[in-house]
Protein backbone atom coordinates (compact mmCIF):
# COMPACT_ATOMS: atom_id res chain seq x y z
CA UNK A 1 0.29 -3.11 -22.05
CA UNK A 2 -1.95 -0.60 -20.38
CA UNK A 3 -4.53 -3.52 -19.04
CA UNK A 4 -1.39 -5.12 -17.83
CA UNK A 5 -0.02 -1.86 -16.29
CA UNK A 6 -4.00 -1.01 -14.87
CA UNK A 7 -4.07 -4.51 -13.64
CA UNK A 8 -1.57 -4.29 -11.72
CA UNK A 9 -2.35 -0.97 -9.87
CA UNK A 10 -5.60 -2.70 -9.27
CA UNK A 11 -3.12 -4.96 -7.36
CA UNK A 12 -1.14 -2.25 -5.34
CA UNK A 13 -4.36 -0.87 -4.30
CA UNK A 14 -5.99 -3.95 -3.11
CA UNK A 15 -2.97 -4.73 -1.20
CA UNK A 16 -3.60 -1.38 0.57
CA UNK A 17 -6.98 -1.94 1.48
CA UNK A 18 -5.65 -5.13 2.75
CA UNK A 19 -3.30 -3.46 4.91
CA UNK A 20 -5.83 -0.63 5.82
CA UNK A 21 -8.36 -3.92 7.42
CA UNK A 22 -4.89 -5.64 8.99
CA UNK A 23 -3.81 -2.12 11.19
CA UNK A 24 -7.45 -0.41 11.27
CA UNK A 25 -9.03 -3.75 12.40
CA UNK A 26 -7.57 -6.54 13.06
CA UNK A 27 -4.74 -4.99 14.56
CA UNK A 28 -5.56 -6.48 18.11
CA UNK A 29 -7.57 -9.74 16.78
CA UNK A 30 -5.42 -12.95 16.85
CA UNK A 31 -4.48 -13.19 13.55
CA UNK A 32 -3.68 -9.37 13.03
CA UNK A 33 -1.28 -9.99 16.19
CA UNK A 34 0.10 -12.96 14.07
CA UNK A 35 0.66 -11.60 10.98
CA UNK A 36 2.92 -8.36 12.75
CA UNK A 37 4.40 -10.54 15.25
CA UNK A 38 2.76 -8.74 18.03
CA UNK A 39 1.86 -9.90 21.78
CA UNK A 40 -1.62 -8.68 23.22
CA UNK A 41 -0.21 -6.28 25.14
CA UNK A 42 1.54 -4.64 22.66
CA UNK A 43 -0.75 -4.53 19.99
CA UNK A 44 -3.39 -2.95 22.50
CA UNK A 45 -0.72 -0.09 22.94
CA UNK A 46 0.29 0.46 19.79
CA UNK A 47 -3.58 0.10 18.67
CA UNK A 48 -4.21 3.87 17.56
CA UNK A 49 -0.91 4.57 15.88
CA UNK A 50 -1.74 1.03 13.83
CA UNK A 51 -5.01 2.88 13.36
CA UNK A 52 -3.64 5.84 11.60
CA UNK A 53 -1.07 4.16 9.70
CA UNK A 54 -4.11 1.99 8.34
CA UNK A 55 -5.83 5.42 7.52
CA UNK A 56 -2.91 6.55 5.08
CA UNK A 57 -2.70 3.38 3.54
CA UNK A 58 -6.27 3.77 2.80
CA UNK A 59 -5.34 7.26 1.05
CA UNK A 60 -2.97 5.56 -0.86
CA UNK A 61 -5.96 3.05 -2.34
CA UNK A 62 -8.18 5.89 -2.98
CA UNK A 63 -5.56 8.03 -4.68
CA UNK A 64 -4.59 4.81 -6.85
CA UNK A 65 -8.40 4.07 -7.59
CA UNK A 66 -8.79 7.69 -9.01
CA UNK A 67 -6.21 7.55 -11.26
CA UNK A 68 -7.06 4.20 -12.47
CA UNK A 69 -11.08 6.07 -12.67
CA UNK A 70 -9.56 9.55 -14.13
CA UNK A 71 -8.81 7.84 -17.82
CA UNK A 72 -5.67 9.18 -19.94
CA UNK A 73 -5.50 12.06 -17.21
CA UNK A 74 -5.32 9.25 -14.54
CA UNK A 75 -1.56 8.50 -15.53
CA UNK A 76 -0.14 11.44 -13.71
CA UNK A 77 -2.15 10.58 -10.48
CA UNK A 78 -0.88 6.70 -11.07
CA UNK A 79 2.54 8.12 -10.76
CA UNK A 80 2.55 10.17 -7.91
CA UNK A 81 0.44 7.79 -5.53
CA UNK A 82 2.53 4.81 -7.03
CA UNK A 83 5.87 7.22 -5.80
CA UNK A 84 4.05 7.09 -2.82
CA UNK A 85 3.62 3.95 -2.23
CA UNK A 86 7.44 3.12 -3.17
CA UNK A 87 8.66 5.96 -0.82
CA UNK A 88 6.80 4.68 1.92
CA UNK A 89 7.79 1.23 1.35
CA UNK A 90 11.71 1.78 0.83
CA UNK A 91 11.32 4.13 4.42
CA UNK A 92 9.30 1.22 6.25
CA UNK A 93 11.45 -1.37 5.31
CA UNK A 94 14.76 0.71 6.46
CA UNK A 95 12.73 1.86 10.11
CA UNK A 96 10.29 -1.28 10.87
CA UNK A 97 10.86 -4.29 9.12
CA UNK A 98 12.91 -5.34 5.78
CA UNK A 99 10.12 -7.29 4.86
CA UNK A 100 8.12 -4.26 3.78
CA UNK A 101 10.39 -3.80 0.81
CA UNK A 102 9.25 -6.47 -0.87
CA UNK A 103 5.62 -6.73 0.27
CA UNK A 104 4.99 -2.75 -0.60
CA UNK A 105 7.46 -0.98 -2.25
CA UNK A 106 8.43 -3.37 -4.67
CA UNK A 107 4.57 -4.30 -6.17
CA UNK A 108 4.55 -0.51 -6.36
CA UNK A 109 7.89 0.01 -8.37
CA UNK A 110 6.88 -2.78 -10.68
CA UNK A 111 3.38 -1.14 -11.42
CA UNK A 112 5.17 2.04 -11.55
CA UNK A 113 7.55 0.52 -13.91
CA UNK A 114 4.25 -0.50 -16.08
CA UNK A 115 2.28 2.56 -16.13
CA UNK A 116 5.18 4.47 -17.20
CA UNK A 117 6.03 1.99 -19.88
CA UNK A 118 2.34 1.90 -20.89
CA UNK A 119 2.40 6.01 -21.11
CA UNK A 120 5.39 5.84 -23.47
């Protein structure tokens, strides 16, 4: 159960990264502008708050990576960062765009749901 559980926090932080590249990078690029629904123009103002929400999701990966590195004592980090992840998701989805729900907060609740499972 804990591979399972390990596996897929592996999964919440890749997304992260993922979304990290999409608003650090490829915010303005054609398919970053595709994938938020975003003309030129817009995505060219809205570049460096894209930017820094790219940054935090990055934090989230990292935090998520050190409690999967940290061992038994990783499970309490797992938690928190996984909270994270869900809070951020649930608020995203109710201020930007439904969709986040299930593309962020819900990966996280099911991994949360996992690790704690795993932890007994």
């Amino acid at each position: 159960m804990k591979s399972l559980a390990d596996g897929l926090v592996v999964l919440v932080a890749v997304l992260h990264l993922y979304f990290l590249v999409l608003e650090m990078f490829l915010w303005t690029k054609p398919y970053g502008r595709r994938v938020f629904g975003l003309t030129a123009e817009k995505a060219q103002l809205t570049k460096s708050l894209a930017m820094n929400q790219g940054l935090y999701n990055g934090f989230l990966a990292a935090g998520l990576g050190w409690g999967l590195l940290a061992g038994a004592d990783g499970h309490v980090v797992k938690v928190f960062f996984l909270s994270c992840v869900i809070v951020a998701g649930v608020f995203g989805a109710a201020t930007a765009n439904r969709k986040i729900l299930w593309v962020q907060a819900l990966p996280g609740a099911l991994a949360l749901a996992l690790v704690c499972w795993a932890h007994g």
